[in-house]
N, C-alpha and C. Protein backbone atom coordinates (compact mmCIF):
# COMPACT_ATOMS: atom_id res chain seq x y z
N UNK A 1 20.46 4.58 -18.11
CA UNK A 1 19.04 4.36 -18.01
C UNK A 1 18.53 5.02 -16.74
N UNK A 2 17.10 5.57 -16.88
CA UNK A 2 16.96 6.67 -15.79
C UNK A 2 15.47 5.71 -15.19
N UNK A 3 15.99 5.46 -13.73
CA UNK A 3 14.45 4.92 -13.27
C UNK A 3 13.30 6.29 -12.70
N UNK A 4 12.22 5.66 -12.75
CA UNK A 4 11.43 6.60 -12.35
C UNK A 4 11.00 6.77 -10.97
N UNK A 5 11.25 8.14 -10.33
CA UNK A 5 10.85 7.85 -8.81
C UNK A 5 10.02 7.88 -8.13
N UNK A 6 8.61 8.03 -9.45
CA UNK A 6 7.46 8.27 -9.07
C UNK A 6 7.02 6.57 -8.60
N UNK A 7 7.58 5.79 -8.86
CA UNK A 7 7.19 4.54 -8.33
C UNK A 7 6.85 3.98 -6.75
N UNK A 8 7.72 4.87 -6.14
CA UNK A 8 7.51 4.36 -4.53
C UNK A 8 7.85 5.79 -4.00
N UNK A 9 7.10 7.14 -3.79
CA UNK A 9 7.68 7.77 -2.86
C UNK A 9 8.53 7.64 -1.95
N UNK A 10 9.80 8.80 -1.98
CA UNK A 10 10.57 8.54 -0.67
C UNK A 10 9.68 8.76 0.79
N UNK A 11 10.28 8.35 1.80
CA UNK A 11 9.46 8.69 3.78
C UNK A 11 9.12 10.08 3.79
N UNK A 12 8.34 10.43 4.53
CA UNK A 12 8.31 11.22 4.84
C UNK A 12 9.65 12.51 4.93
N UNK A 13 10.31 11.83 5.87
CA UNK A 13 11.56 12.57 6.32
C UNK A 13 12.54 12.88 5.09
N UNK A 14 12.23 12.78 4.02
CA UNK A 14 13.32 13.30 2.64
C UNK A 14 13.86 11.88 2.56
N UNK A 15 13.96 10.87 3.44
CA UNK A 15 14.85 9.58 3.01
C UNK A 15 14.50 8.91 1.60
N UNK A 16 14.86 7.78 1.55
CA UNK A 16 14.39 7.04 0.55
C UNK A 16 14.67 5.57 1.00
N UNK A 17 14.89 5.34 2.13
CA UNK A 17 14.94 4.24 3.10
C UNK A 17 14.00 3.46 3.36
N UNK A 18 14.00 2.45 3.03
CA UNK A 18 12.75 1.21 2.34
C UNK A 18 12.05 1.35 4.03
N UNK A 19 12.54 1.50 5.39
CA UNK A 19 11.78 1.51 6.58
C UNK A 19 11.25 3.03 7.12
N UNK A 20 12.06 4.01 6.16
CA UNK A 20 11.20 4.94 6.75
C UNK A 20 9.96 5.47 5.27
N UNK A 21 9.11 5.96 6.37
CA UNK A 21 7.58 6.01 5.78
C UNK A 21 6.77 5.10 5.32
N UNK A 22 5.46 5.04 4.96
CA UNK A 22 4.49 4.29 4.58
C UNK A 22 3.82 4.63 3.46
N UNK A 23 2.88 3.98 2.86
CA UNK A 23 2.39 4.38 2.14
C UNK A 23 1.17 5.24 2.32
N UNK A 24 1.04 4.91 3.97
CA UNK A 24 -0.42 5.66 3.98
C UNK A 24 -0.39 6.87 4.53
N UNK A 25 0.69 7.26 4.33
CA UNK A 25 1.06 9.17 4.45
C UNK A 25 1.17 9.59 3.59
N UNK A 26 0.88 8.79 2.22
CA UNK A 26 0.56 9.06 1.00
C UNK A 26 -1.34 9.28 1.04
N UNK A 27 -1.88 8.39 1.41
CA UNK A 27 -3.28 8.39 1.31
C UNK A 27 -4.13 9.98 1.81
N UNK A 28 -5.28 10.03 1.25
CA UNK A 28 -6.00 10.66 2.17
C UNK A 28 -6.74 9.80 3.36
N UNK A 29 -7.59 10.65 3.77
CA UNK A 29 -8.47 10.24 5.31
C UNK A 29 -9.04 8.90 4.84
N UNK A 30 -9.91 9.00 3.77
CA UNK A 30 -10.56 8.05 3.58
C UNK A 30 -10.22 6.52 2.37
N UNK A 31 -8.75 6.71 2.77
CA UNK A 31 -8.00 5.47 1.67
C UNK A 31 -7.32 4.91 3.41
N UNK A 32 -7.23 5.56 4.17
CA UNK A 32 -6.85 4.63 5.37
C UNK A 32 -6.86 3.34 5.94
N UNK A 33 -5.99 2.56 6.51
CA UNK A 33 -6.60 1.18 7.28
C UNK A 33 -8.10 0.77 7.76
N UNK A 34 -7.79 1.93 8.72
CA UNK A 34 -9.48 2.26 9.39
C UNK A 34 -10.70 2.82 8.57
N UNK A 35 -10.51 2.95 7.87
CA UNK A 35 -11.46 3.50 6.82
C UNK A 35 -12.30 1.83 5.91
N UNK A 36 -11.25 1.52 5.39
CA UNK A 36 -10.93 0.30 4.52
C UNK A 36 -11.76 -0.60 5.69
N UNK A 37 -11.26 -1.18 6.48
CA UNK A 37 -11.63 -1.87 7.82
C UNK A 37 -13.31 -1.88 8.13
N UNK A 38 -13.68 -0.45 8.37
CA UNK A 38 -14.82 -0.11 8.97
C UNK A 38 -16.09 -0.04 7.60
N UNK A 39 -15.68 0.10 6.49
CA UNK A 39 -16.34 0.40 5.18
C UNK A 39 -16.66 -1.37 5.37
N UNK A 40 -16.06 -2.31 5.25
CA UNK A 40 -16.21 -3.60 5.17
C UNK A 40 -16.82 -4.17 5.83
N UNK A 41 -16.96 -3.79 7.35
CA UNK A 41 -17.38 -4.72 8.40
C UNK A 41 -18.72 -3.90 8.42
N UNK A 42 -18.80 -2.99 8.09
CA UNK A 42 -20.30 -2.30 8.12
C UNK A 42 -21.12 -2.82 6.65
N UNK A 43 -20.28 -2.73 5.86
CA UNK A 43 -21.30 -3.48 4.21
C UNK A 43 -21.41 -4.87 5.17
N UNK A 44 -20.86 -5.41 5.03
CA UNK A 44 -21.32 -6.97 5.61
C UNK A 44 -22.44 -7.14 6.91
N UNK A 45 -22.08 -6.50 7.96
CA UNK A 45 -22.99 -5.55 8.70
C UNK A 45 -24.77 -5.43 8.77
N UNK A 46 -24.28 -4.71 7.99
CA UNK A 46 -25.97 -4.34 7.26
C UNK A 46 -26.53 -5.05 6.08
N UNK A 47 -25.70 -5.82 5.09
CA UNK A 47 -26.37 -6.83 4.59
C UNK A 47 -27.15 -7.70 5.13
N UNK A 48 -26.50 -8.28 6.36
CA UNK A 48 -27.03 -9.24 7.37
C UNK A 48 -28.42 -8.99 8.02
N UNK A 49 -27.72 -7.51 8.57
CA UNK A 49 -29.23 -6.84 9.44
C UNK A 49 -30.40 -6.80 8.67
N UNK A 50 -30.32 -6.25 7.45
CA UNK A 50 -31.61 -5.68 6.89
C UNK A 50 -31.60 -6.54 5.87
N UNK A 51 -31.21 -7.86 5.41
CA UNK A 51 -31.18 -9.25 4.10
C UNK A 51 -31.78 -10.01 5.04
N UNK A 52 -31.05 -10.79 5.87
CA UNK A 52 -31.00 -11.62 6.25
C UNK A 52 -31.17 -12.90 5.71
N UNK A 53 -29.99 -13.21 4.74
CA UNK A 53 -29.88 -13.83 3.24
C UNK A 53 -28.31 -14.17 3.72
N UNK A 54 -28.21 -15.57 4.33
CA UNK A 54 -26.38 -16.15 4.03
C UNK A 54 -26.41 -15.92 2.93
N UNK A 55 -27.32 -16.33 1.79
CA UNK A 55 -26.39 -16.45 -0.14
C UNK A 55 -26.12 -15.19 -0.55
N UNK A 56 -26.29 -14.17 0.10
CA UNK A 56 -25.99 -12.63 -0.27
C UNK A 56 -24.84 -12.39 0.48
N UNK A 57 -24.85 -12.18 1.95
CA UNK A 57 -23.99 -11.44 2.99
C UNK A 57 -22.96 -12.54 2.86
N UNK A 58 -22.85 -13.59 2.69
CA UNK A 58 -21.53 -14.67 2.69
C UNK A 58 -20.92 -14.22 1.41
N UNK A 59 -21.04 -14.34 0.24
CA UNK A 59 -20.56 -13.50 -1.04
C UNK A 59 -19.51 -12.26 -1.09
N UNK A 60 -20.42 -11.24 -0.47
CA UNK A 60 -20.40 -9.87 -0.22
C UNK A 60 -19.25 -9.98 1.12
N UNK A 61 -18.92 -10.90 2.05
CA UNK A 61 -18.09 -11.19 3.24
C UNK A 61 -16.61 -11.22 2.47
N UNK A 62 -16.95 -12.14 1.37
CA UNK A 62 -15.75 -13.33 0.71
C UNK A 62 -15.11 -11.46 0.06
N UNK A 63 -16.15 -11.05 -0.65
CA UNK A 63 -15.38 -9.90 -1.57
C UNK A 63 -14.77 -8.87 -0.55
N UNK A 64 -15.23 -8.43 0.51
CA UNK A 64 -14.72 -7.80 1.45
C UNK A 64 -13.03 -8.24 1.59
N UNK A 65 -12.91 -9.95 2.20
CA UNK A 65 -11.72 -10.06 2.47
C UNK A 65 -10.57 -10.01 1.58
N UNK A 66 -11.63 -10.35 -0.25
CA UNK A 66 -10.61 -9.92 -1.24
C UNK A 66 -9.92 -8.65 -0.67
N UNK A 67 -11.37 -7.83 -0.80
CA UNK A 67 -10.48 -6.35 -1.15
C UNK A 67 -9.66 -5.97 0.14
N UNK A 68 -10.33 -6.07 1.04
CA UNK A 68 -8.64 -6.25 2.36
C UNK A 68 -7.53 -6.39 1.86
N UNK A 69 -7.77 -7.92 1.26
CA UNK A 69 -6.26 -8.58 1.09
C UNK A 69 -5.32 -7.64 0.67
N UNK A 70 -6.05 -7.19 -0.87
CA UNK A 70 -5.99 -6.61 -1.61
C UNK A 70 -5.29 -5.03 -1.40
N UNK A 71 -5.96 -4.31 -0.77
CA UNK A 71 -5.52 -3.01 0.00
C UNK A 71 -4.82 -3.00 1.30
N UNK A 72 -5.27 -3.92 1.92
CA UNK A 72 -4.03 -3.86 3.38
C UNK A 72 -3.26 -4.62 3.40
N UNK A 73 -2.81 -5.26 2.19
CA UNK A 73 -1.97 -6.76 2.16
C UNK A 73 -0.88 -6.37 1.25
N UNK A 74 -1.49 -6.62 -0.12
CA UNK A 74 -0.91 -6.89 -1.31
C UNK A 74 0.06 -5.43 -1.80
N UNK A 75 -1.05 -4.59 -1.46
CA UNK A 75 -0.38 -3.26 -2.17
C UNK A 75 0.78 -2.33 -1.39
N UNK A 76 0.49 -2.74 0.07
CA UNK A 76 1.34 -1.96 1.17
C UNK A 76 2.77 -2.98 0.71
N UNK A 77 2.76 -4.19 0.68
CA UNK A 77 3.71 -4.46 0.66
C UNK A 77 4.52 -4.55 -0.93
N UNK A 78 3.88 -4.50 -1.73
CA UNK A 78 4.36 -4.07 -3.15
C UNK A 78 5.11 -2.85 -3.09
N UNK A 79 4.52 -1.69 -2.37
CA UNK A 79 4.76 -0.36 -1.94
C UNK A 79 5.91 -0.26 -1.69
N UNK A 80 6.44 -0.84 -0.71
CA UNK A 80 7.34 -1.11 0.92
C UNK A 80 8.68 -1.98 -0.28
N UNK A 81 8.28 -3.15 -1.19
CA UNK A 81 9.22 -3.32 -1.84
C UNK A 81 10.15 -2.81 -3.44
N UNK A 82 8.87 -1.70 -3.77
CA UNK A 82 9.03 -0.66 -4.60
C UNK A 82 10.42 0.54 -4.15
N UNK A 83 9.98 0.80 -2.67
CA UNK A 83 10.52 1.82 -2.44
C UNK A 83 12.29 1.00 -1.92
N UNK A 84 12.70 -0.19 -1.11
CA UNK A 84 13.34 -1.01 -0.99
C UNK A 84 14.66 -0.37 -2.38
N UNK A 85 13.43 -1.10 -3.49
CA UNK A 85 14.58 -1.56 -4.71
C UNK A 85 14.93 -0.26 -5.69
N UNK A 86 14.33 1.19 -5.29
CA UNK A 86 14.15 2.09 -5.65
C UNK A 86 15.35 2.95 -5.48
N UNK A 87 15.54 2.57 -3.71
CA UNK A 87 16.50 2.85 -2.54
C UNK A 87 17.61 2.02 -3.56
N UNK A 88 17.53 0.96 -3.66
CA UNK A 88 19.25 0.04 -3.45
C UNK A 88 19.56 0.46 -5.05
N UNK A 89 18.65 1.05 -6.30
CA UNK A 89 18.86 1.93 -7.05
C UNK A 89 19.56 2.54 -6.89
N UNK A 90 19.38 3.78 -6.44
CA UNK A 90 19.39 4.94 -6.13
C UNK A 90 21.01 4.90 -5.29
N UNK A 91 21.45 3.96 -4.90
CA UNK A 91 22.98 3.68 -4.30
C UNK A 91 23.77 3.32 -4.90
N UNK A 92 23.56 2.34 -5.51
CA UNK A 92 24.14 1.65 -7.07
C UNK A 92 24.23 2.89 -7.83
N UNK A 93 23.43 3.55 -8.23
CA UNK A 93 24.18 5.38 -9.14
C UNK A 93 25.21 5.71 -8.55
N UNK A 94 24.58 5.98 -7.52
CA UNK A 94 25.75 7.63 -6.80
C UNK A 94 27.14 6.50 -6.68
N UNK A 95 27.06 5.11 -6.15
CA UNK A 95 28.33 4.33 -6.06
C UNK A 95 29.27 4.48 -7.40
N UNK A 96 28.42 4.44 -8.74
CA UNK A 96 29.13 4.34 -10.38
C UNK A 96 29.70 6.28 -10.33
N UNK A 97 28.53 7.12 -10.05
CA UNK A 97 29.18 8.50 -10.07
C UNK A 97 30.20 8.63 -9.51
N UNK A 98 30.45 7.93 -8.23
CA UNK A 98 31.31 8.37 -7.52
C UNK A 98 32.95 7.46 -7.72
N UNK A 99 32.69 6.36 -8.58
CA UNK A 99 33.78 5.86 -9.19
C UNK A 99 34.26 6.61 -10.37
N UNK A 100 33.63 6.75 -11.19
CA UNK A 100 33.66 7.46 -12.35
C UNK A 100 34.50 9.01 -11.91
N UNK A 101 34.20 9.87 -11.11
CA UNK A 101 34.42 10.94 -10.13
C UNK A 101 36.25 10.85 -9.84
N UNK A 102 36.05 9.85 -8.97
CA UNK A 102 37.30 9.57 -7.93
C UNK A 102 38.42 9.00 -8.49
């Protein structure tokens, strides 16, 4: 059975070592932490400034921290354990090739 390795890019560095690389050397400019971060605190931001409506900007706050969660939480570390079990894959083969081999 053949896994797919499009699931978790290997690091940067050619590894496939669940600690080296991130996911966000996968991203462009604007899928970044700081991007994500500053897009949020500015919608909420300016709801406030120019509403000035808690039943709007409190809502619009709550969905913000979803999508945080969501993008700087949930998915980095899905990522991080993709690439992990991808890795201990990927050792488990070459270990059977190399019995099979020897």
């Amino acid at each position: 059975m053949q896994r797919s390795a499009a699931v978790a890019p290997s690091g940067a560095d050619g590894s496939a070592d669940g600690g080296a690389g991130s996911i966000w050397e996968h991203k462009p400019w604007w899928c970044q932490p700081w991007t994500i971060l500053l897009t949020g605190v500015v919608a909420v931001l300016f709801s406030w400034l120019l509403l000035h409506r808690w039943w709007i900007t409190l809502p619009l706050g709550l969905a913000v921290l979803a999508w945080w969660t969501l993008f700087l939480v949930i998915v980095p570390a899905a990522w991080l354990q993709a690439a992990r079990s991808n890795h201990s894959a990927a050792d488990h083969t070459a270990q059977e090739q190399a019995a099979r081999q020897g």
